[in-house]
Protein backbone atom coordinates (compact mmCIF):
# COMPACT_ATOMS: atom_id res chain seq x y z
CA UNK A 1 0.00 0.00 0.00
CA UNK A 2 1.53 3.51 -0.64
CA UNK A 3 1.23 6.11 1.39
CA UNK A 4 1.49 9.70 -0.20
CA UNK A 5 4.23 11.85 1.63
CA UNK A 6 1.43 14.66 2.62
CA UNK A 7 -0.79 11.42 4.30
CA UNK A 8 2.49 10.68 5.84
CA UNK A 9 2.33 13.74 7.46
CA UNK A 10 -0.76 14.34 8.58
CA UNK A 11 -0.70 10.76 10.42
CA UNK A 12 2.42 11.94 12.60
CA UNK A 13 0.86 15.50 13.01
CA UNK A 14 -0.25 16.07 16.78
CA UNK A 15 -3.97 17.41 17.14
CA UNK A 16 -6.53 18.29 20.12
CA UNK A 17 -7.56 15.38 20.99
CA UNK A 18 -11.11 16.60 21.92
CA UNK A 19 -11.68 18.57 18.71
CA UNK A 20 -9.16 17.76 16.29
CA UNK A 21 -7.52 21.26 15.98
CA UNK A 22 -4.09 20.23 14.64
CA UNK A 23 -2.53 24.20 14.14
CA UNK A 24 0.91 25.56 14.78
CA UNK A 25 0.17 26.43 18.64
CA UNK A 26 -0.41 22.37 19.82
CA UNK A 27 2.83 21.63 19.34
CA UNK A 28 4.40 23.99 21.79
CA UNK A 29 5.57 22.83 24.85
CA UNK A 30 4.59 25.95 27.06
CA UNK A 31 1.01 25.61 25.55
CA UNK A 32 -1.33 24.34 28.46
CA UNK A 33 -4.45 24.15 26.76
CA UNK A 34 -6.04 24.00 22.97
CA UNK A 35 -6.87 27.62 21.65
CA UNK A 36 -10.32 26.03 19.81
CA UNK A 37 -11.75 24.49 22.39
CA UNK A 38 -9.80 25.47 25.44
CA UNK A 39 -8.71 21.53 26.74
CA UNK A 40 -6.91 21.16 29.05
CA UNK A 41 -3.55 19.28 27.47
CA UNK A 42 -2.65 18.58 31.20
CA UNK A 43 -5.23 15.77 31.45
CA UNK A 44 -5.80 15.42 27.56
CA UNK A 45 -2.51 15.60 25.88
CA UNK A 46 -2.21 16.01 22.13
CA UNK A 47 -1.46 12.99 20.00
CA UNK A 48 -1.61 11.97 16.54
CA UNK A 49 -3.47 9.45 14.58
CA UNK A 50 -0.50 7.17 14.45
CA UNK A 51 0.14 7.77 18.61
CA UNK A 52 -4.08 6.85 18.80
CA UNK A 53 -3.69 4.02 16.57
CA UNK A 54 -0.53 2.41 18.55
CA UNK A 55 1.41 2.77 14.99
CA UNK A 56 4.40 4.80 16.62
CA UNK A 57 6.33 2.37 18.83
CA UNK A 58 6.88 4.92 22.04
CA UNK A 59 3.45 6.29 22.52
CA UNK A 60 1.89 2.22 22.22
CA UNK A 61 2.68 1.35 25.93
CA UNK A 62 0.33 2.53 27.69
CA UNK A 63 -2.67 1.72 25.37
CA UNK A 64 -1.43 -1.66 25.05
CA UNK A 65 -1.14 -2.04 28.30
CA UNK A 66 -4.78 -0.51 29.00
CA UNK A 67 -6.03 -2.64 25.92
CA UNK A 68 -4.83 -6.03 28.14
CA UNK A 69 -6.56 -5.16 31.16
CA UNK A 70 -9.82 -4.94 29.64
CA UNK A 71 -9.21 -8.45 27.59
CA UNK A 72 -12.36 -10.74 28.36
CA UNK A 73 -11.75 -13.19 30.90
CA UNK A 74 -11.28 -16.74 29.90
CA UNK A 75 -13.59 -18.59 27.98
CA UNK A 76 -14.30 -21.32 31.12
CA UNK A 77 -15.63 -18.30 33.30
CA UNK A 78 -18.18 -17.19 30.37
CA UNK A 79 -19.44 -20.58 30.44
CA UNK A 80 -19.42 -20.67 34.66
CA UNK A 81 -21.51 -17.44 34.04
CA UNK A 82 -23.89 -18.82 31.46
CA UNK A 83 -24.73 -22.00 33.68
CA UNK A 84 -25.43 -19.56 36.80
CA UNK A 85 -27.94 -17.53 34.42
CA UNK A 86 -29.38 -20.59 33.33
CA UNK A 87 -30.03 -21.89 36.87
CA UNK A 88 -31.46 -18.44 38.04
CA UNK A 89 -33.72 -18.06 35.17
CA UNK A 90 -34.67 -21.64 35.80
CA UNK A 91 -35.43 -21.14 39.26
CA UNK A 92 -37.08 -18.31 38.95
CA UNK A 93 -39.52 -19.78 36.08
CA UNK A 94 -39.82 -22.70 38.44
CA UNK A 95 -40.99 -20.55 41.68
CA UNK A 96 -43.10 -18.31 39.35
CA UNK A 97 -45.07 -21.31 38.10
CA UNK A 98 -45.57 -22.79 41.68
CA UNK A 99 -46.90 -19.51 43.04
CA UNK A 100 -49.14 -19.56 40.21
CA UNK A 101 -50.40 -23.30 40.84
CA UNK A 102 -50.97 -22.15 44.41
CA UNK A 103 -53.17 -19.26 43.09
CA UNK A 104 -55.36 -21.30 41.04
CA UNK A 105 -56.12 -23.66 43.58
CA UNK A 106 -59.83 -23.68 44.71
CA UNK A 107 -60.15 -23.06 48.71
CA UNK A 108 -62.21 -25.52 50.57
């Protein structure tokens, strides 16, 4: 796949990340916040596509590391967790239709 040199650059180009202003003023280390939208870059810092995407190798370790602890757990506890649904819906179906029995019982 080719990649034209001005796509290059707009991948590796460091933007807002809350509304994608990508001007001359982001890339300034003294600037604390976005001149759009007034972020804060404190808690928000500016990154680029590729830094978003995990494409640059020194920006991809904390997202990767992020990514991992949100994996889903192993497939033996999704099947632990489907058998316990299946018992409580069971149950539950099972005590509904009793109380409904009861109810249609004639008194004496």
């Amino acid at each position: 796949m080719l990649i034209r040199s001005s796509d290059r650059s707009r991948l590796h180009r460091r933007q807002c990340v809350a509304c994608g202003y990508s001007g001359q003023f982001v890339d300034r280390p003294s600037q604390s916040h976005c001149p759009r939208c007034a972020c804060d870059f404190a808690v928000r810092p500016p990154k680029s596509y590729a830094e978003m995407e995990g494409l640059e190798p020194g920006a991809g370790g904390r997202s990767l590391a992020r990514a991992r602890a949100f994996n889903e757990p192993p497939r033996e506890w999704r099947l632990v967790e489907r058998w316990l649904v299946f018992v409580f819906l069971l149950s539950v179906a099972a005590v509904s239709m009793l109380a409904i029995a009861i109810a249609t019982m004639p008194l004496r």
